[in-house]
Protein backbone atom coordinates (compact mmCIF):
# COMPACT_ATOMS: atom_id res chain seq x y z
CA UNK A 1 23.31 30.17 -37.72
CA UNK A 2 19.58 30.43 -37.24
CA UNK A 3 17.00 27.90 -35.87
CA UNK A 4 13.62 27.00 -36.02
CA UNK A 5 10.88 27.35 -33.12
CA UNK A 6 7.34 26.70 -33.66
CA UNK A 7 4.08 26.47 -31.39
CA UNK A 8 0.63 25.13 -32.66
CA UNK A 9 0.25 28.58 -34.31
CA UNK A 10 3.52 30.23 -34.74
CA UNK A 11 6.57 29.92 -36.18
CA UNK A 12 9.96 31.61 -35.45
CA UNK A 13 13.24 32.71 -37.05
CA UNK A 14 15.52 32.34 -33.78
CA UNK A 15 19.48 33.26 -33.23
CA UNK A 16 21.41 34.24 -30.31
CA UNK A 17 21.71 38.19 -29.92
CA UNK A 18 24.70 39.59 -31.10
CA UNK A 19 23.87 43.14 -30.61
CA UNK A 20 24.33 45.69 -27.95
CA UNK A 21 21.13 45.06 -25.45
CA UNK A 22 19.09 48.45 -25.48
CA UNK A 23 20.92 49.84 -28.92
CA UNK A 24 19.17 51.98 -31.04
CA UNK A 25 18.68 49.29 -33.58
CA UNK A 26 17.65 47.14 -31.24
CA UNK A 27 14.52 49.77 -29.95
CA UNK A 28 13.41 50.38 -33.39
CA UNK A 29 12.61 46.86 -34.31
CA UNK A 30 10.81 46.33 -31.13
CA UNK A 31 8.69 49.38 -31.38
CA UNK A 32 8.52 50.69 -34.73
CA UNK A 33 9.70 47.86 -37.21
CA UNK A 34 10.14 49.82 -40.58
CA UNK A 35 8.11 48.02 -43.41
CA UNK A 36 9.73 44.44 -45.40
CA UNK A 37 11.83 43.95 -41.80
CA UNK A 38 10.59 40.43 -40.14
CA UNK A 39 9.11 41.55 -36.48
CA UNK A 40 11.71 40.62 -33.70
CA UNK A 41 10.99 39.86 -30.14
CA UNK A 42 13.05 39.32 -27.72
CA UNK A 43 13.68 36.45 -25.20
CA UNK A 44 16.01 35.21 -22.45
CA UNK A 45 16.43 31.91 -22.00
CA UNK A 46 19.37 30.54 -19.24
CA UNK A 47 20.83 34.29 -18.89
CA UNK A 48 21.12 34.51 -22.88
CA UNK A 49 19.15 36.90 -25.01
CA UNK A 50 17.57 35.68 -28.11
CA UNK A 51 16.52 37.40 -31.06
CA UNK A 52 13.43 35.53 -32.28
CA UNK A 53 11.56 36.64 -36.01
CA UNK A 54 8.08 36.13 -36.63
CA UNK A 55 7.64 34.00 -39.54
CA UNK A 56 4.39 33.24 -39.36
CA UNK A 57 2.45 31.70 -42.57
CA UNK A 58 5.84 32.78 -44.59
CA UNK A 59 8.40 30.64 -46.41
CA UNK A 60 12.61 31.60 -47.01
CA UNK A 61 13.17 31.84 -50.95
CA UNK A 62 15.34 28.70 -50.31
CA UNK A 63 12.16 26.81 -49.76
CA UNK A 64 10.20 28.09 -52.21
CA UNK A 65 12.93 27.21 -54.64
CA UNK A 66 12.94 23.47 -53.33
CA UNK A 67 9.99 23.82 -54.28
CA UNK A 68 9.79 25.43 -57.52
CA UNK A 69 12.37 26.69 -59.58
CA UNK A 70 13.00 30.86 -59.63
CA UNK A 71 11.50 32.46 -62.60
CA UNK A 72 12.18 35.44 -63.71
CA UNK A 73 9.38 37.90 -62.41
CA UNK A 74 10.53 35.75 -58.82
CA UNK A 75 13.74 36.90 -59.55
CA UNK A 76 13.06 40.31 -59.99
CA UNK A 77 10.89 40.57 -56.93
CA UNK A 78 13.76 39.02 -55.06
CA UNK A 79 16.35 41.69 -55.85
CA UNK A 80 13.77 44.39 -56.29
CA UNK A 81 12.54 43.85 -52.73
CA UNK A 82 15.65 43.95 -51.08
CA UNK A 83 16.81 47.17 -52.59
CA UNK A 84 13.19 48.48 -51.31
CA UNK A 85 13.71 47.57 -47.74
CA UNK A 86 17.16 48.40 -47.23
CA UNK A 87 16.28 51.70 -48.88
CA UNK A 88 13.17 52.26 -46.26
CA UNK A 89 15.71 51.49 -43.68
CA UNK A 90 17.55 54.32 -44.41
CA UNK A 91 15.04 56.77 -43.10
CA UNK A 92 15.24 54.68 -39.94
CA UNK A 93 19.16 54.82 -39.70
CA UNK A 94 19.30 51.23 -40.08
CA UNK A 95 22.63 50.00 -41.00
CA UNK A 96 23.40 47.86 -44.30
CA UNK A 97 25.62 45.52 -42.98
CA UNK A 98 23.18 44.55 -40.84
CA UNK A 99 21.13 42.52 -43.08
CA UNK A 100 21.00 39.22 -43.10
CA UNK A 101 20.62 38.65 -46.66
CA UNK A 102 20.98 34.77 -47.77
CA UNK A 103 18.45 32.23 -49.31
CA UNK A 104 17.32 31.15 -45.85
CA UNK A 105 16.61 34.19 -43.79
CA UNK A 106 14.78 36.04 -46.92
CA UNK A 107 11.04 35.51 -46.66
CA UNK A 108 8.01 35.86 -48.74
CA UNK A 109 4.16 35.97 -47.48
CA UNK A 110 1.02 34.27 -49.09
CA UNK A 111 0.84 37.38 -50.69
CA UNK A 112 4.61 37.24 -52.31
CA UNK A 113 5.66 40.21 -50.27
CA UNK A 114 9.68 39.80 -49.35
CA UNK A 115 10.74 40.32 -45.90
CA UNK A 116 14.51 41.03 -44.46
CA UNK A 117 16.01 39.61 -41.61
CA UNK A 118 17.54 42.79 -39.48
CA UNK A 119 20.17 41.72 -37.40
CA UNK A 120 21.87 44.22 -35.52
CA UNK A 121 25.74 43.73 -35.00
CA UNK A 122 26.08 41.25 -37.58
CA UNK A 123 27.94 43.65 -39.59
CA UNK A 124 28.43 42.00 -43.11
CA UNK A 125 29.61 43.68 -46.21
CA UNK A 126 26.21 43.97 -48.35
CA UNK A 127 28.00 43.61 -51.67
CA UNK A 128 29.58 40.28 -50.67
CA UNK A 129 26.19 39.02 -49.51
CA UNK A 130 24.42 40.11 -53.02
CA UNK A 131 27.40 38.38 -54.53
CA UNK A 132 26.97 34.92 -52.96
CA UNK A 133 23.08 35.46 -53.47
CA UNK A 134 23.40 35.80 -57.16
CA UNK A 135 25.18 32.48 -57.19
CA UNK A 136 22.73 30.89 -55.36
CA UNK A 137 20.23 31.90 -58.07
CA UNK A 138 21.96 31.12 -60.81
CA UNK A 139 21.91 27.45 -59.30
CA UNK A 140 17.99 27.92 -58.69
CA UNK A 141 16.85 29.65 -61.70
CA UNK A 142 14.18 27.59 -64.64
CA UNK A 143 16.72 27.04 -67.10
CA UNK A 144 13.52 26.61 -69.54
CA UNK A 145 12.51 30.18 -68.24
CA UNK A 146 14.23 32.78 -70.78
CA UNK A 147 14.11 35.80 -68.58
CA UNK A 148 15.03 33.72 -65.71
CA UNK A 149 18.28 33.27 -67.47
CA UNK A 150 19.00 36.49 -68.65
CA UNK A 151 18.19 38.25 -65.46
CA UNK A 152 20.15 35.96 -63.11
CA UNK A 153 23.09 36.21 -65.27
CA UNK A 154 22.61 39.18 -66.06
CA UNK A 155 22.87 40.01 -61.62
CA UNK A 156 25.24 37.94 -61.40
CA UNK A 157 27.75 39.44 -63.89
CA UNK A 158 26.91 42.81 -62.28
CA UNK A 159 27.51 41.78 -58.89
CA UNK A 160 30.63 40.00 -59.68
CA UNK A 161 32.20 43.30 -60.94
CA UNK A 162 32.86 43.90 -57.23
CA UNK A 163 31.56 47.71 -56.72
CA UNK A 164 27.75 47.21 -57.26
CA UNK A 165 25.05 48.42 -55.27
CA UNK A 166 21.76 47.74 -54.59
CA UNK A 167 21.08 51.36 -56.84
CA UNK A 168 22.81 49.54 -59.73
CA UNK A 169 20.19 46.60 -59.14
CA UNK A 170 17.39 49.20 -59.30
CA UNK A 171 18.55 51.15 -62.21
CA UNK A 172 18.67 47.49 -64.27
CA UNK A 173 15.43 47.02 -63.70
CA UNK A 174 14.60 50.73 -64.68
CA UNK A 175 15.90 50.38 -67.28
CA UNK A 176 13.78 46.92 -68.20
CA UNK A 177 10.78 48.68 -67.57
CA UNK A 178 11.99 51.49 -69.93
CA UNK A 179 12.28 49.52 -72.47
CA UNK A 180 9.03 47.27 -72.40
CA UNK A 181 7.84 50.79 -72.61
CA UNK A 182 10.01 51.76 -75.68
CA UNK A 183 8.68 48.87 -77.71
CA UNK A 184 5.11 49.32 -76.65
CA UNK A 185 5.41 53.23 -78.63
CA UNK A 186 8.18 52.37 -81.00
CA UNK A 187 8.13 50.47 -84.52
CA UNK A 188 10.70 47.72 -83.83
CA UNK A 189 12.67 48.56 -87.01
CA UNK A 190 13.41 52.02 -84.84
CA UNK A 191 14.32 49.66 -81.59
CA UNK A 192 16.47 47.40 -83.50
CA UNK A 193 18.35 50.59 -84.38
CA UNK A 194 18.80 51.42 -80.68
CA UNK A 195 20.79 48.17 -80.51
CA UNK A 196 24.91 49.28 -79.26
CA UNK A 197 27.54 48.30 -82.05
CA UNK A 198 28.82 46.75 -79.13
CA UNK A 199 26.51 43.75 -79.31
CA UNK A 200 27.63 42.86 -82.92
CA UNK A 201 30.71 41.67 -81.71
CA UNK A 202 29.16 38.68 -80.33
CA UNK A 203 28.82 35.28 -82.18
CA UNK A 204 25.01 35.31 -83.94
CA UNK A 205 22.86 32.63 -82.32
CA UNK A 206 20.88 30.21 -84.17
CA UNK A 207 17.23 31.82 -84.60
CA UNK A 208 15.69 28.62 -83.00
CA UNK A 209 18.05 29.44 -79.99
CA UNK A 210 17.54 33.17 -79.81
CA UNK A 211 13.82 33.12 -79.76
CA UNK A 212 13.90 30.60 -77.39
CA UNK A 213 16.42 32.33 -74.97
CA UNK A 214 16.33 36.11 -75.31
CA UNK A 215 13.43 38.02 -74.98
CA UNK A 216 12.09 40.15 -77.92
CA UNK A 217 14.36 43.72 -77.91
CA UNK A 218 16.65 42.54 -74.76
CA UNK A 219 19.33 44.07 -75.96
CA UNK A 220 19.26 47.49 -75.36
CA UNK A 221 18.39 46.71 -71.66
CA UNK A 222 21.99 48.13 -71.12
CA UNK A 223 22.64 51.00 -72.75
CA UNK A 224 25.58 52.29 -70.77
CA UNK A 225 29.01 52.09 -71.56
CA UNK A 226 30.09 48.51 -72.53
CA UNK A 227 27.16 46.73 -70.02
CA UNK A 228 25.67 45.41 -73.03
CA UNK A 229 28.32 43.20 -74.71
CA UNK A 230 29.21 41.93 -70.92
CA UNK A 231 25.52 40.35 -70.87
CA UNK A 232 25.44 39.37 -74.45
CA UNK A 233 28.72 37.29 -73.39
CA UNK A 234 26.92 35.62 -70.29
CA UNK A 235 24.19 35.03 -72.42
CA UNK A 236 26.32 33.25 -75.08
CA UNK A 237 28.46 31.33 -72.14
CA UNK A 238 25.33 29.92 -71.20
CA UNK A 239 24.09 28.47 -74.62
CA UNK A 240 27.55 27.02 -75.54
């Protein structure tokens, strides 16, 4: 869908406008890009206008994967970022379906700052695309990278229940934070106790297995209803 331009000091995203010319979209990434949106420009080449994204000194996630494998803090900042913009994009009456959310029109800086892709008219249900992206990292994810593994299943499983939204992304990770917290203040014989019933229905691990895979306390990440046995059981899919 997209293609590559490039000049001795530049480098573009490029793809043949499918939006109205002169829409209000359209004005507000020319003149006041919101924050974590790629800058657009646009050009006419033959009669046909182009939408062309500065990419400058950036790199898609899918390249950064080729080259390294996701970890989990990548991971995080992946999903994390997206909610973030598309959030920020509110205030500007930017529409969701409008992202272009895949593995190679997602960008990150030198800095690791993520950058969307805003492309208006493309009109693409955002749960499908965070659906197809959570596949993609489960292919990409260090499998030698414990929280790599839990978190992309963990997504993915989410996702795949077919009404989440990028809040539900956001309050995971909330609730991650909340409990690095927890066991920062709390004995861990009183955060063991926080543990659901629900997770004792899954098979026990071997201990060499479960330190290597699950992160100290992960599983009260999900306190809610019955989240927590659904990523114990991802969890345990994986290891068999």
């Amino acid at each position: 869908m997209f293609e590559r331009e490039s000049s001795m000091e530049q480098q573009w995203l490029v793809i043949e406008s499918c939006g109205e010319m002169g829409s209000y979209e359209e004005q507000m990434l020319l003149y006041n890009c919101p924050e974590g949106l790629l800058p657009l420009e646009i050009t006419v080449r033959a009669g046909v206008r182009r939408y062309r994204y500065d990419i400058s000194d950036m790199q898609s996630i899918e390249e950064s994967a080729n080259r390294k494998k996701l970890s989990g803090e990548m991971i995080r900042k992946i999903f994390l970022g997206i909610y973030t913009t598309v959030m920020q994009g509110r205030r500007y009456l930017l529409q969701e379906e409008n992202y272009c959310i895949t593995p190679g029109s997602v960008f990150i800086d030198r800095d690791m700052h993520l950058y969307l892709c805003y492309l208006p008219g493309y009109g693409r249900e955002i749960t499908e695309q965070l659906i197809k992206l959570s596949e993609w990292v489960l292919e990409q994810l260090d499998s030698s990278d414990s929280l790599a593994v839990f978190r992309g299943y963990s997504i993915h499983v989410l996702c795949k229940e077919g009404k989440v939204g990028l809040t539900d992304l956001q309050r995971m990770f909330s609730a991650e934070d909340s409990l690095a917290e927890t066991e920062e203040t709390l004995p861990m014989d009183t955060v063991e106790k926080c543990i659901p019933a629900a997770a004792d229905s899954v098979p026990a691990l071997e201990p060499e297995k479960k330190k290597q895979f699950l992160p100290r306390g992960i599983g009260i990440l999900f306190l809610e209803g019955g989240m927590v046995f659904a990523f114990f059981c991802a969890i345990v899919f994986l290891l068999r």
